[in-house]
PDB file of N, CA and C in Angstrom:
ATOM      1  N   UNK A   1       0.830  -1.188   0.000  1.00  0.00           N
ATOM      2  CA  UNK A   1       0.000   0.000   0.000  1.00  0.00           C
ATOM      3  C   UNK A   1       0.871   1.247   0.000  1.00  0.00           C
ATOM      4  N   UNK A   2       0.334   2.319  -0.987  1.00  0.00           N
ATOM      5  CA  UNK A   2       1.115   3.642  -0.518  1.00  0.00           C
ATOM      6  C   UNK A   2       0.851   4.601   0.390  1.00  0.00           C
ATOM      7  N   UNK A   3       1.564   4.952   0.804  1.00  0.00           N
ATOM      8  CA  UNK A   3       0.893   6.443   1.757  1.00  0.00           C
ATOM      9  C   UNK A   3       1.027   7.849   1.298  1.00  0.00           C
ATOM     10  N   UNK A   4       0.868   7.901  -0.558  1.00  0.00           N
ATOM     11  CA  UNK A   4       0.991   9.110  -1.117  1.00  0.00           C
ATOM     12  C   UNK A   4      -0.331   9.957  -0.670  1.00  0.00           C
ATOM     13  N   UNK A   5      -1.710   9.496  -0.550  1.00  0.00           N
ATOM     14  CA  UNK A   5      -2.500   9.991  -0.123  1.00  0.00           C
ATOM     15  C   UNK A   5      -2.658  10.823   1.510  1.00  0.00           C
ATOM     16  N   UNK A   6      -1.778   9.734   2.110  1.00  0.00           N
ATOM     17  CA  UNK A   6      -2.091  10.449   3.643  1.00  0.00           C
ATOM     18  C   UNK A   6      -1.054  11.424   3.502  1.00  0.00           C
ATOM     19  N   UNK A   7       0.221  11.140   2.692  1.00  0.00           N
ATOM     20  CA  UNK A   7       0.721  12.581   2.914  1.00  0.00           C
ATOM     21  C   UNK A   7       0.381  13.904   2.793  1.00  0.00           C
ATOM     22  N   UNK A   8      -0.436  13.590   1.691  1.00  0.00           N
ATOM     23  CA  UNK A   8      -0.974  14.700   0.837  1.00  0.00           C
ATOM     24  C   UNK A   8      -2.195  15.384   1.796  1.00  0.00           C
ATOM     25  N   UNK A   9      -2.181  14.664   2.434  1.00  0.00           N
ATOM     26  CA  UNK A   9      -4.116  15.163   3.138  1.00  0.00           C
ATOM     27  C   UNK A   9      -2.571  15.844   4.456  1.00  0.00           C
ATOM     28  N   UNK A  10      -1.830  15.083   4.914  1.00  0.00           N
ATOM     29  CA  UNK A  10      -0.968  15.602   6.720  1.00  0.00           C
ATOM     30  C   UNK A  10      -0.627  17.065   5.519  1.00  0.00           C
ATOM     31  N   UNK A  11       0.206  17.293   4.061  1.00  0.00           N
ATOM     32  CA  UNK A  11       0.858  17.856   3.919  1.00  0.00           C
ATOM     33  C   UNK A  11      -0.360  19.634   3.770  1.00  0.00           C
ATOM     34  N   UNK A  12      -1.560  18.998   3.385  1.00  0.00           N
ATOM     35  CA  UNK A  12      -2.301  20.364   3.461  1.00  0.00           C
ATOM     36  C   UNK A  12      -2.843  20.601   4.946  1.00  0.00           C
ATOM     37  N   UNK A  13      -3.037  19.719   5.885  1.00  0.00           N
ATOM     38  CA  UNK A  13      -3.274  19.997   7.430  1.00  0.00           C
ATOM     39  C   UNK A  13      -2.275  20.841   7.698  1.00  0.00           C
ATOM     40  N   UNK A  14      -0.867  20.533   7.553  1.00  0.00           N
ATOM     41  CA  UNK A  14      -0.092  21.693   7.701  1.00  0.00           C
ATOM     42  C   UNK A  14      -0.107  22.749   7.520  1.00  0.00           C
ATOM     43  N   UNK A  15      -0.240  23.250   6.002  1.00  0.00           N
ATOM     44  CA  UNK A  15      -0.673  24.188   5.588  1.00  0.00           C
ATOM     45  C   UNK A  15      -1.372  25.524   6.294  1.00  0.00           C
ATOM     46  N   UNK A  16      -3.054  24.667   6.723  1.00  0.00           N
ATOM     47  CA  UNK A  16      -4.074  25.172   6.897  1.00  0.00           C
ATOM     48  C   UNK A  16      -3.848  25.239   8.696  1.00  0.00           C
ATOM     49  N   UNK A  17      -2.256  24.980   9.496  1.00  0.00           N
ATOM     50  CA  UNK A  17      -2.399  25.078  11.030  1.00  0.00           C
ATOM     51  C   UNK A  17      -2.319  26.424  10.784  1.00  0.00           C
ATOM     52  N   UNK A  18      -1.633  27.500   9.895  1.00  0.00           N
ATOM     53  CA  UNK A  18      -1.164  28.790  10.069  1.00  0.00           C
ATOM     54  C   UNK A  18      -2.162  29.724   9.690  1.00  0.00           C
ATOM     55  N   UNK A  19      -3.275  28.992   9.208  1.00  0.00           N
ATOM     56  CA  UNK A  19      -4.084  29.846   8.409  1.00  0.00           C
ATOM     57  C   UNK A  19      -4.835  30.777  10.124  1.00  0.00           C
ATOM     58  N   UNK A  20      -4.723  30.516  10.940  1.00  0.00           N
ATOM     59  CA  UNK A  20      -6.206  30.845  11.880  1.00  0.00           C
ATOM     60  C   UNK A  20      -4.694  32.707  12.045  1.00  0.00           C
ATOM     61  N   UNK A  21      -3.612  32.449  12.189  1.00  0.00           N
ATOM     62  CA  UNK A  21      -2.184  33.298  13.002  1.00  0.00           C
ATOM     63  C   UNK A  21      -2.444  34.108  11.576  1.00  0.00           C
ATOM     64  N   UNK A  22      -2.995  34.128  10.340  1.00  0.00           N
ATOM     65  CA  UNK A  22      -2.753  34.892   9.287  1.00  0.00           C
ATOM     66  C   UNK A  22      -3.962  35.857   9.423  1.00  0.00           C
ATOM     67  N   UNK A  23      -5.085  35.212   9.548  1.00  0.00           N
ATOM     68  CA  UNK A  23      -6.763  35.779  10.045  1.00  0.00           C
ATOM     69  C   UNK A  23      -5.874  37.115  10.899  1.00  0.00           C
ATOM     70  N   UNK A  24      -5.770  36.630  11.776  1.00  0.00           N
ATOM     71  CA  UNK A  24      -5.674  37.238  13.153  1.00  0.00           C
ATOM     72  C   UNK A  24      -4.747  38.365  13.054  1.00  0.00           C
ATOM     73  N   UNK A  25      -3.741  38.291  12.049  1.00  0.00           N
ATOM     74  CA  UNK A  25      -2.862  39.500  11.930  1.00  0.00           C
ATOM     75  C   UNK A  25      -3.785  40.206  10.656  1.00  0.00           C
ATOM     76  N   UNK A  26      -4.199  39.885   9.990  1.00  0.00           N
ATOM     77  CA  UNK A  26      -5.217  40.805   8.930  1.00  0.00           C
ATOM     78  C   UNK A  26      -6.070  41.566   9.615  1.00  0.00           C
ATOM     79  N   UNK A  27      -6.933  40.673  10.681  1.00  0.00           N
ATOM     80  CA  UNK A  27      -7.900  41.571  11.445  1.00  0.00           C
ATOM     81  C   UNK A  27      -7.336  42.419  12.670  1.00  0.00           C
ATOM     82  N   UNK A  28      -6.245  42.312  12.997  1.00  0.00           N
ATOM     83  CA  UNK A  28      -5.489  43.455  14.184  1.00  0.00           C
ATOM     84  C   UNK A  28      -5.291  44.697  13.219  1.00  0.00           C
ATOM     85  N   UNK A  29      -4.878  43.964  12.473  1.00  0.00           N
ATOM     86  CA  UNK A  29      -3.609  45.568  11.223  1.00  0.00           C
ATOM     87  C   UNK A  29      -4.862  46.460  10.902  1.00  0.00           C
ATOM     88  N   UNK A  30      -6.061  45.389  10.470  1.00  0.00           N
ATOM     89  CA  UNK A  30      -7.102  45.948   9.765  1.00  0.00           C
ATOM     90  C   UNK A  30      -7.954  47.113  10.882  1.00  0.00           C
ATOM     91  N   UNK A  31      -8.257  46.394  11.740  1.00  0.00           N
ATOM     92  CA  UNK A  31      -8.706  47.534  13.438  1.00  0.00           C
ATOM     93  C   UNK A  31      -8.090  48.216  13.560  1.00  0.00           C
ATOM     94  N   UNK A  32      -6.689  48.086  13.529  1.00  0.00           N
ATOM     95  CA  UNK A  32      -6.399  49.463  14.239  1.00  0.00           C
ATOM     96  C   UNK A  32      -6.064  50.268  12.973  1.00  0.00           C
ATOM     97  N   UNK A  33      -6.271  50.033  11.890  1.00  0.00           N
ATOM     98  CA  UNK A  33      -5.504  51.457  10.785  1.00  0.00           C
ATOM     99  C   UNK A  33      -7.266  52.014  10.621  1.00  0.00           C
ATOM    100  N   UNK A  34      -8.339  51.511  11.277  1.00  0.00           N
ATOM    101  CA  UNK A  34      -9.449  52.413  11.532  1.00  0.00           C
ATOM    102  C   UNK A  34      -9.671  53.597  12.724  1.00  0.00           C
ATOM    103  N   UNK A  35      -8.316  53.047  13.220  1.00  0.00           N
ATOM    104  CA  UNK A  35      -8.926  53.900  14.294  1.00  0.00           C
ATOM    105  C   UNK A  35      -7.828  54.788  14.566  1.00  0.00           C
ATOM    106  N   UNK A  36      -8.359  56.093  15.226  1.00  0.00           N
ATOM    107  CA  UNK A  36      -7.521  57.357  15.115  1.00  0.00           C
ATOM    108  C   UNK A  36      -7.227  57.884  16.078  1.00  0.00           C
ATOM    109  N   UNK A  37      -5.876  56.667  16.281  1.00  0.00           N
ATOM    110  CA  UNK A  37      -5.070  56.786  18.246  1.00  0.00           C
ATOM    111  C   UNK A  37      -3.776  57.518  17.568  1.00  0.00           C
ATOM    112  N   UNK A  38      -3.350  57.934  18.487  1.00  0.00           N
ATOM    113  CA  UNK A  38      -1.575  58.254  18.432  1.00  0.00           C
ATOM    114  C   UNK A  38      -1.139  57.098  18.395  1.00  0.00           C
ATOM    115  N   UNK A  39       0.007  57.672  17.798  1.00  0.00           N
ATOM    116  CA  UNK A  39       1.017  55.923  17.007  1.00  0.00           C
ATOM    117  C   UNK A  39       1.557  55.057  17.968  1.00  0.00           C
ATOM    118  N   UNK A  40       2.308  55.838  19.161  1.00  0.00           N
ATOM    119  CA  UNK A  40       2.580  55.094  19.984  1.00  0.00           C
ATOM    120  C   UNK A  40       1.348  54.049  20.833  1.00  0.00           C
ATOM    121  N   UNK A  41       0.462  54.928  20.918  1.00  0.00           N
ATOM    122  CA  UNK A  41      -0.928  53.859  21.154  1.00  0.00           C
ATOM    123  C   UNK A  41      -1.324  52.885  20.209  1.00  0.00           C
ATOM    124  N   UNK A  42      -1.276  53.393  19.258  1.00  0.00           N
ATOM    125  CA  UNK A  42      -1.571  52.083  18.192  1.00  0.00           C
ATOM    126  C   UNK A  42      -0.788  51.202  17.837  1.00  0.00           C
ATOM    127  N   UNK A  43       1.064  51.309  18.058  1.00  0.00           N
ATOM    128  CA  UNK A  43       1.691  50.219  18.179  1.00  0.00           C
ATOM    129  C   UNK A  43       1.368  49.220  19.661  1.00  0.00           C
ATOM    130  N   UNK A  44       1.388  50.064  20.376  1.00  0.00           N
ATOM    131  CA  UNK A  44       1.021  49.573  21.976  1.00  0.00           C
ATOM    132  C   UNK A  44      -0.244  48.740  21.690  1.00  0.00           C
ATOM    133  N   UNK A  45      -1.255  48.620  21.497  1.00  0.00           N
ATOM    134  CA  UNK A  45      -2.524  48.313  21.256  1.00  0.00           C
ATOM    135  C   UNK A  45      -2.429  47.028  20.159  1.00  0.00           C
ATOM    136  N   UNK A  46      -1.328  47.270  19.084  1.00  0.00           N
ATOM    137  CA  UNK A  46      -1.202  45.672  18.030  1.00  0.00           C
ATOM    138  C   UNK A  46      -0.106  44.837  19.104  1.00  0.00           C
ATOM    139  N   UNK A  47       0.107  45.054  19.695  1.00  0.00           N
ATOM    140  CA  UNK A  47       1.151  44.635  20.327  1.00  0.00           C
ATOM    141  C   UNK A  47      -0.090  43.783  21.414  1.00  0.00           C
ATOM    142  N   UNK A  48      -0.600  44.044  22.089  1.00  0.00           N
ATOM    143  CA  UNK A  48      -1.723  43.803  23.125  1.00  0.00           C
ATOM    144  C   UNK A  48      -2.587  42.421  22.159  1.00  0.00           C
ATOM    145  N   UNK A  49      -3.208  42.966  21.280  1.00  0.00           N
ATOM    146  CA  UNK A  49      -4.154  42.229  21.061  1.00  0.00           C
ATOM    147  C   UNK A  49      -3.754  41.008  19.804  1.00  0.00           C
ATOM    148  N   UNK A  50      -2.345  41.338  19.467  1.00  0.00           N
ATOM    149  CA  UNK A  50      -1.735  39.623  18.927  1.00  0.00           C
ATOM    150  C   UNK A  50      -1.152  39.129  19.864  1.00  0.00           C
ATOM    151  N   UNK A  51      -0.883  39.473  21.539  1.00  0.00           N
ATOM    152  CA  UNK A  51      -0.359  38.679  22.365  1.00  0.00           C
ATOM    153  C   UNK A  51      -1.593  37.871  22.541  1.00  0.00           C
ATOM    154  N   UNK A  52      -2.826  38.910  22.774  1.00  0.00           N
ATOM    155  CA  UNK A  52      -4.115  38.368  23.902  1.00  0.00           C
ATOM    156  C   UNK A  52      -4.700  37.116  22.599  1.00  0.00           C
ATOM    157  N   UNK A  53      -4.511  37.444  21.175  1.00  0.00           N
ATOM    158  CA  UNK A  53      -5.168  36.600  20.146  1.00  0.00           C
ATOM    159  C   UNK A  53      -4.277  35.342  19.700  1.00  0.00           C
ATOM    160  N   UNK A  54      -2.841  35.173  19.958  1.00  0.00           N
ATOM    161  CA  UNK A  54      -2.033  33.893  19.679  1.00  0.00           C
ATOM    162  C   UNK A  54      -2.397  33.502  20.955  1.00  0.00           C
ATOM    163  N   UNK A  55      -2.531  34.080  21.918  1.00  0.00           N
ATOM    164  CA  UNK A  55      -3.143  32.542  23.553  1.00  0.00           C
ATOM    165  C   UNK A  55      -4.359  32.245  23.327  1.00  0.00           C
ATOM    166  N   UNK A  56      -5.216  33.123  22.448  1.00  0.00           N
ATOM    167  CA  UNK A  56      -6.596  32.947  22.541  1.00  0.00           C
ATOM    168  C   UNK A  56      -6.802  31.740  21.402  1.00  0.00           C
ATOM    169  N   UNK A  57      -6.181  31.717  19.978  1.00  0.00           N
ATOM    170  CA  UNK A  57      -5.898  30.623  19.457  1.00  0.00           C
ATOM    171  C   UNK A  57      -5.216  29.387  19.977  1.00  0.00           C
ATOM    172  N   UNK A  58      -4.669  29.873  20.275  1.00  0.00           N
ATOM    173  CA  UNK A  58      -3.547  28.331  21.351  1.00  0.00           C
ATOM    174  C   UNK A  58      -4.673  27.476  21.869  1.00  0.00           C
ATOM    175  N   UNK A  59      -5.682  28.214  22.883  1.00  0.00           N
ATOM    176  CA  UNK A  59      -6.795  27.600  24.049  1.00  0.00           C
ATOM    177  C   UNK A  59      -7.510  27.061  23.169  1.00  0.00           C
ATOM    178  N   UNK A  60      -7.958  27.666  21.751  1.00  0.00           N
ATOM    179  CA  UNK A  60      -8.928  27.387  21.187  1.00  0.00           C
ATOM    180  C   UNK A  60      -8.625  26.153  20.178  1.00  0.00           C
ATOM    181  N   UNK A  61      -7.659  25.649  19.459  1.00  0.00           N
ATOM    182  CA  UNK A  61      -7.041  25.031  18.546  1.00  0.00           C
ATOM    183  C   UNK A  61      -6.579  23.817  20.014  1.00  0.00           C
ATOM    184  N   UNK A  62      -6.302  24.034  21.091  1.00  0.00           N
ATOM    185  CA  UNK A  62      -6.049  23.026  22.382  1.00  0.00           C
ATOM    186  C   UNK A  62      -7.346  22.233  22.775  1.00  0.00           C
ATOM    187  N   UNK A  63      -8.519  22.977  23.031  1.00  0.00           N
ATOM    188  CA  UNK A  63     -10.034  22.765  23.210  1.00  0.00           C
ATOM    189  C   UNK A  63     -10.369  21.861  21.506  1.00  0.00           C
ATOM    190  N   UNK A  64     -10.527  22.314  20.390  1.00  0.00           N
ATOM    191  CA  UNK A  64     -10.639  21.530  19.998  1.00  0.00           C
ATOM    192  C   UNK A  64     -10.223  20.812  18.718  1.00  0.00           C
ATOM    193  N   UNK A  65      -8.817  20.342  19.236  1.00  0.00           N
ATOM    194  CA  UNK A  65      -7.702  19.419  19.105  1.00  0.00           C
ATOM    195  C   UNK A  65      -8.104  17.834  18.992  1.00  0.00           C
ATOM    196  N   UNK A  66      -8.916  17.515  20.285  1.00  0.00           N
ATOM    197  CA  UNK A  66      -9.573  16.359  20.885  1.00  0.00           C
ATOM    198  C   UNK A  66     -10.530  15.769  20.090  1.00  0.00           C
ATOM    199  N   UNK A  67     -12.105  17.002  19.808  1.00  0.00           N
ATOM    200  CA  UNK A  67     -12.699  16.661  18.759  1.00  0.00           C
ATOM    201  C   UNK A  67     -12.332  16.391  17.235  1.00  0.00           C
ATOM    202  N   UNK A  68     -11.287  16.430  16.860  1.00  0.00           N
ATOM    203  CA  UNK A  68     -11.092  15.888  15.574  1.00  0.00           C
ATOM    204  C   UNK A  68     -10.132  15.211  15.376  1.00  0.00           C
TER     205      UNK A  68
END
């Protein structure tokens, strides 16, 4: 038997682990270039909410890890 198939299915699972860390920096960059803080606040503020959103993925991709 080959295992060209399961690679192919592990090799796009890979792929698609980074996809949720790509979301998440589109929608930070995207919030804050709406909004009309001083710069040092608005670096301060992307800085905040991709720390608070890579743990918040971590918990969430950990939670449900199990189900699939």
């Amino acid at each position: 038997m080959s295992n060209i198939p399961d690679q192919e299915v592990r090799k796009t699972a890979n792929k698609l682990r980074v996809m949720p860390y790509i979301i998440l920096g589109f929608l930070v960059f995207y919030l804050n270039s709406l909004a009309s803080f001083n710069y040092f606040f608005k670096g301060y503020m992307i800085l905040l909410e991709c720390q608070a959103g890579i743990v918040g993925i971590y918990f969430l991709l950990r939670y449900l890890k199990p189900k699939f």
